[in-house]
N, C-alpha and C. Protein backbone atom coordinates (compact mmCIF):
# COMPACT_ATOMS: atom_id res chain seq x y z
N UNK A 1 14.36 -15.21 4.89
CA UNK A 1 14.23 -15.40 6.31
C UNK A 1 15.01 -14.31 7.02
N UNK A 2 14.31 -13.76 7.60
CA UNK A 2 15.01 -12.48 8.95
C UNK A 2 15.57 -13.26 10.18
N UNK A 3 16.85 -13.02 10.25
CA UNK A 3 17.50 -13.40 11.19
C UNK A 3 17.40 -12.38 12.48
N UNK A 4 16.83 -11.55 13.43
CA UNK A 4 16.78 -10.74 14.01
C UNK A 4 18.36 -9.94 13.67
N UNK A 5 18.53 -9.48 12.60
CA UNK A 5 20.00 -8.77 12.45
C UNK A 5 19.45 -7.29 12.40
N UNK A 6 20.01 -6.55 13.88
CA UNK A 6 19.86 -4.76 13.60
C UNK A 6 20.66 -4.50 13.24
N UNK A 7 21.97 -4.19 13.01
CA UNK A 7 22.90 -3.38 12.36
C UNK A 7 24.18 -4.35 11.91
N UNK A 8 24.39 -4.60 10.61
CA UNK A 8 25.37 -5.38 10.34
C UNK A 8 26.42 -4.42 9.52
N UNK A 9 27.51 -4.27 9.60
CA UNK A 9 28.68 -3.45 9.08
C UNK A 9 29.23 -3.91 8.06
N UNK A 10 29.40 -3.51 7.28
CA UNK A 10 30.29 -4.56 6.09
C UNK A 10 31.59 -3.42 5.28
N UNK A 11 32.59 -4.00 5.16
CA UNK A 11 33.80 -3.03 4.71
C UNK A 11 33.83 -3.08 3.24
N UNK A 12 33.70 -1.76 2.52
CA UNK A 12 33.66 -2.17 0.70
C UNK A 12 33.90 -0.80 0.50
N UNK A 13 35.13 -0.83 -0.62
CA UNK A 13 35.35 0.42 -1.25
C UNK A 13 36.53 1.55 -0.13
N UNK A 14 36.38 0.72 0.85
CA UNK A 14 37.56 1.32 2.09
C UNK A 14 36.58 2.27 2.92
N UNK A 15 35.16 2.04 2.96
CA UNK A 15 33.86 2.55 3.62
C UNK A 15 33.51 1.35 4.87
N UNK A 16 32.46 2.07 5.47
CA UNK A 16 32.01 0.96 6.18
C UNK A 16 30.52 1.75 5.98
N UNK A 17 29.73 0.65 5.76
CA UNK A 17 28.26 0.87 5.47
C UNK A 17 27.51 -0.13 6.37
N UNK A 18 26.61 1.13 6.80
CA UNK A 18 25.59 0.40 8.51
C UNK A 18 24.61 0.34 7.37
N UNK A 19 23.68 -1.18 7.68
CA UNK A 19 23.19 -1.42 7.47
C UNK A 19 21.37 -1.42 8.77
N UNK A 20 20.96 -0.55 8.73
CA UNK A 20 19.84 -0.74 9.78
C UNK A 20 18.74 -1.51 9.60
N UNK A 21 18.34 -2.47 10.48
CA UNK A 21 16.85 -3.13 10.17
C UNK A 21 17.24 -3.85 8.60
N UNK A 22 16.33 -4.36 8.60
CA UNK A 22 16.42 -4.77 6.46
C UNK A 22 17.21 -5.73 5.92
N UNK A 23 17.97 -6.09 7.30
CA UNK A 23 19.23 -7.21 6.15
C UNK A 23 19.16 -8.53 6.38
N UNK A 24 18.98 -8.97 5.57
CA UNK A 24 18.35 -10.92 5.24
C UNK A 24 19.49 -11.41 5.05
N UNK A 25 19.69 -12.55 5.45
CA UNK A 25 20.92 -13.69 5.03
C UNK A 25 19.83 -14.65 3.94
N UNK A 26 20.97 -15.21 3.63
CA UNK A 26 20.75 -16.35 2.12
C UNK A 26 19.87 -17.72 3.25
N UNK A 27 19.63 -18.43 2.37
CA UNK A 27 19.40 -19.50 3.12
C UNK A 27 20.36 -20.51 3.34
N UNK A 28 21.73 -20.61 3.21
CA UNK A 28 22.63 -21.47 3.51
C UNK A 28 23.78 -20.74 4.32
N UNK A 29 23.05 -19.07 4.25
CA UNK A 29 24.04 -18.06 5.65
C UNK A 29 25.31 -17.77 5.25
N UNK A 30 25.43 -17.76 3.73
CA UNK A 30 27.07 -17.21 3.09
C UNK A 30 26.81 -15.86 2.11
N UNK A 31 25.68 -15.17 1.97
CA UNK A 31 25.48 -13.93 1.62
C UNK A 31 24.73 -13.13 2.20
N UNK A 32 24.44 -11.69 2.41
CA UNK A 32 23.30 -11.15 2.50
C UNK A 32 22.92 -9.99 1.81
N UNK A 33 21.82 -9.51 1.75
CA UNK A 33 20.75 -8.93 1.34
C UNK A 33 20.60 -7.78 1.77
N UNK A 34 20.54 -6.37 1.26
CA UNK A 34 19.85 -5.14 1.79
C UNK A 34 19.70 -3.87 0.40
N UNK A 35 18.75 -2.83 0.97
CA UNK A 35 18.70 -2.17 0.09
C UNK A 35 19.23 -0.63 1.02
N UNK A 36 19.99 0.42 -0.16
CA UNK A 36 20.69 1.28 0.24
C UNK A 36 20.46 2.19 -1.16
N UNK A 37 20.73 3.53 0.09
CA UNK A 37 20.76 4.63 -1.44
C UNK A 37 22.28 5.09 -1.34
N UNK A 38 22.94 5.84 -2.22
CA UNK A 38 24.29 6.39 -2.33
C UNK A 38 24.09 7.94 -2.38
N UNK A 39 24.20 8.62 -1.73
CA UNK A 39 23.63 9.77 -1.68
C UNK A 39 25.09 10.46 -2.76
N UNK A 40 24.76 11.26 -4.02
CA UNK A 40 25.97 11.91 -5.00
C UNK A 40 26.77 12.93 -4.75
N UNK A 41 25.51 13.59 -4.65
CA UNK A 41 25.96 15.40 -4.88
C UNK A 41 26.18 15.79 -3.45
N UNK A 42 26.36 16.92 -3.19
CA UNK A 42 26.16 17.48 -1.43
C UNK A 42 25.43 18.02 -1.16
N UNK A 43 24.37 18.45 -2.23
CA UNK A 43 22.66 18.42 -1.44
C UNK A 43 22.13 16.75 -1.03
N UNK A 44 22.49 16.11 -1.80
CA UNK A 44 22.11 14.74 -1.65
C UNK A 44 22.81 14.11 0.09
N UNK A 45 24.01 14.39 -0.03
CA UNK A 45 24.80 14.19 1.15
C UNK A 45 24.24 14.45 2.13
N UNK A 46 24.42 15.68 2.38
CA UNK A 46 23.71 16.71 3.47
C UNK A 46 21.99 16.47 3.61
N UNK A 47 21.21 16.72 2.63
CA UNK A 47 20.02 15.87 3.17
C UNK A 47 19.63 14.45 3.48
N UNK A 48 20.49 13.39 3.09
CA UNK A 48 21.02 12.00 4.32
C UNK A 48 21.20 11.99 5.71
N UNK A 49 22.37 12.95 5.93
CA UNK A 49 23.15 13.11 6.88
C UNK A 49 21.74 13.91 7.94
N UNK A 50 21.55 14.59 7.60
CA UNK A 50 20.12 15.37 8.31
C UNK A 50 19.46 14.09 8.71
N UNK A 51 18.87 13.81 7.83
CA UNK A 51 17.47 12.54 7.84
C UNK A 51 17.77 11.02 9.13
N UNK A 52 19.06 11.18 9.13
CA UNK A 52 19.90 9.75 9.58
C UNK A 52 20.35 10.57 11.01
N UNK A 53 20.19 11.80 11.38
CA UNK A 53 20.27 12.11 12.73
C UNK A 53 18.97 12.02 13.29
N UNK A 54 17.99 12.35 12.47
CA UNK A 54 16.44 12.00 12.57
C UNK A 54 16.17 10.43 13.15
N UNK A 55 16.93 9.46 12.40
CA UNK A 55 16.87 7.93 12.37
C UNK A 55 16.05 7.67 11.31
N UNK A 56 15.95 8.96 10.16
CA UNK A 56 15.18 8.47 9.20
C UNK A 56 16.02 8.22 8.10
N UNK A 57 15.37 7.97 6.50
CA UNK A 57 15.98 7.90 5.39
C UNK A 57 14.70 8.06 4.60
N UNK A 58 15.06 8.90 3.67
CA UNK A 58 14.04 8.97 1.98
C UNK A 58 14.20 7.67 1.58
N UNK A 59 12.63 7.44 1.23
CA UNK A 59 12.61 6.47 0.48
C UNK A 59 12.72 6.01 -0.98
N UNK A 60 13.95 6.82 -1.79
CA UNK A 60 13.90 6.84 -2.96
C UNK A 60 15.41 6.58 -3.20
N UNK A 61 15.67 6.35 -4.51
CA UNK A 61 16.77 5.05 -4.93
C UNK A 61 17.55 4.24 -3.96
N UNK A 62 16.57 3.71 -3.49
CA UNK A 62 16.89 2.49 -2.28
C UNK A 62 17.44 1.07 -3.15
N UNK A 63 18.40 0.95 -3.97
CA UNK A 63 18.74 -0.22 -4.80
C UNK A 63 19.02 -0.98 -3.71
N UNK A 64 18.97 -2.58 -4.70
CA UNK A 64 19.20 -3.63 -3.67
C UNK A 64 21.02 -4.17 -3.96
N UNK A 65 21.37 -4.31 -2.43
CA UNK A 65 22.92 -4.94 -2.87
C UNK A 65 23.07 -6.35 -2.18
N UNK A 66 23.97 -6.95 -2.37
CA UNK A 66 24.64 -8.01 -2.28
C UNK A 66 26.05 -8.15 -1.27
N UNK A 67 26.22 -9.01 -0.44
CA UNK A 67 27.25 -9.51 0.10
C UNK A 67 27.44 -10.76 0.73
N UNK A 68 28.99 -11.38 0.43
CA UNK A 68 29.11 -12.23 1.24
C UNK A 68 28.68 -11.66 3.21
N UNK A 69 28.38 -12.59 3.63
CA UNK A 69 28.13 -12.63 4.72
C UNK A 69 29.08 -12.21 5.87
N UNK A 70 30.41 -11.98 5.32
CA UNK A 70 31.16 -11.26 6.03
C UNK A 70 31.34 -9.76 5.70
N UNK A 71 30.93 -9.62 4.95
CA UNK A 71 30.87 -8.31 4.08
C UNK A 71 31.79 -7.50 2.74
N UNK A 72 32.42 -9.37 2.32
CA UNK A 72 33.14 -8.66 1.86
C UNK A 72 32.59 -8.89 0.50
N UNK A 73 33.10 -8.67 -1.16
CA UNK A 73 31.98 -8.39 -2.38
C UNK A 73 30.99 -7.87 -2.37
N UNK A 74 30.73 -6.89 -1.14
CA UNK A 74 29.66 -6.50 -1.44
C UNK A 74 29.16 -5.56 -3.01
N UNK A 75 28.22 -5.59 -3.62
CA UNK A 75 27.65 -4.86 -5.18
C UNK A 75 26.37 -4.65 -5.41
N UNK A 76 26.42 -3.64 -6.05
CA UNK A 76 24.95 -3.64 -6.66
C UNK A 76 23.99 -4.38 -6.88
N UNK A 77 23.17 -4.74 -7.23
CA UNK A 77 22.39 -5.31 -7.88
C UNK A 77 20.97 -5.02 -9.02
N UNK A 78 20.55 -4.00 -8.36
CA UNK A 78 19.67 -3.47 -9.13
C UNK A 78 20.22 -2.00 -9.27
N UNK A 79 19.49 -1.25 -10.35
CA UNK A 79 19.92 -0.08 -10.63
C UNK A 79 18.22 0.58 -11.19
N UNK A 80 17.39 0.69 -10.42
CA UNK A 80 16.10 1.22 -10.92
C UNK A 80 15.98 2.54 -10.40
N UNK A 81 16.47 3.03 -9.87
CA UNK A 81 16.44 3.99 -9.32
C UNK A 81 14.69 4.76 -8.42
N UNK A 82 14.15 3.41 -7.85
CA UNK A 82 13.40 3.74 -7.23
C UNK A 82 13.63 3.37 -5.50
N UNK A 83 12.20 3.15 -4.95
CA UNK A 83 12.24 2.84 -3.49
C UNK A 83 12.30 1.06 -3.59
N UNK A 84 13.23 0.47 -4.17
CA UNK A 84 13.05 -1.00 -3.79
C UNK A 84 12.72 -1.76 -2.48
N UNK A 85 11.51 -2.31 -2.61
CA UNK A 85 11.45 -2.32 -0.80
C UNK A 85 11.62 -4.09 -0.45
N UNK A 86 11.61 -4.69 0.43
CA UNK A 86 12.01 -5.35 1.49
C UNK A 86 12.71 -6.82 0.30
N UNK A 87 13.86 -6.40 -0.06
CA UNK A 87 14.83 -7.88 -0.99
C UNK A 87 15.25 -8.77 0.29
N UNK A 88 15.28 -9.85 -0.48
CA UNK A 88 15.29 -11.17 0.10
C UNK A 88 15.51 -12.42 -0.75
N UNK A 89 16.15 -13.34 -0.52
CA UNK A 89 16.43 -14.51 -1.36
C UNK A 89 15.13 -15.17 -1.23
N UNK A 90 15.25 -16.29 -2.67
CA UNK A 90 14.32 -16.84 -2.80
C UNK A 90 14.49 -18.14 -2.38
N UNK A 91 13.53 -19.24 -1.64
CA UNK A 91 14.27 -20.54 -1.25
C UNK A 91 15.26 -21.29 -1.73
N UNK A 92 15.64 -21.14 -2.72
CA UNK A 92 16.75 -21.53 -3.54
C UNK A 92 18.01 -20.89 -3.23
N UNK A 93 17.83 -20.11 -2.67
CA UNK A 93 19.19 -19.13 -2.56
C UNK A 93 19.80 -18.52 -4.17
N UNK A 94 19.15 -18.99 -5.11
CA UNK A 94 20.10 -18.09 -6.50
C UNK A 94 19.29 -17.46 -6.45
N UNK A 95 17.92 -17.17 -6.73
CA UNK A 95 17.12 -15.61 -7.05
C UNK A 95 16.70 -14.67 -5.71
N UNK A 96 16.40 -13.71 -5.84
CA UNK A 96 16.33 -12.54 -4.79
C UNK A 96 14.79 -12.08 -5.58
N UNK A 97 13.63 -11.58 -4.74
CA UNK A 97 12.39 -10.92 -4.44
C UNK A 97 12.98 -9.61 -3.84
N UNK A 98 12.18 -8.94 -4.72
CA UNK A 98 11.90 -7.76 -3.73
C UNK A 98 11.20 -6.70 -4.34
């Protein structure tokens, strides 16, 4: 379920990571849901940083992560290294679609 959430912030690793559009809460509203890439190298960096003044992003290793709903644990979850597109819990709240 999409909560109309545009930009939710969450603190991990001593970062703060914007989350745009994309981020689902659980169904009992104590985790959420999004997919993100980690850009490595500083071609990787630098063509982010470009794309995200655009308001865009590549759609490629978009893994899906995890957080409490305040943002804090946020982690990995998948590691496929493709465009994972729109994760979301499943009515149960233990499994995630996407």
């Amino acid at each position: 379920m999409y909560h109309g959430l545009k930009w939710a912030v969450c603190k991990t690793h001593y970062q703060y990571l914007k989350i745009r559009f994309g981020a689902w809460f659980s169904p009992d509203g104590t985790k959420i849901i999004w997919r993100a890439s980690r850009p490595k190298t500083k071609e990787e960096v630098k063509e982010y940083k470009d794309l995200l003044k655009k308001n865009l992003v590549a759609p490629t290793h978009m893994e899906v992560w995890i957080a409490n709903a305040d943002g804090s644990n946020a982690h990995q979850v998948t590691f496929l290294e493709q465009a994972n597109r729109a994760p979301n819990f499943a009515p149960d709240g233990k499994h995630i679609i996407f």
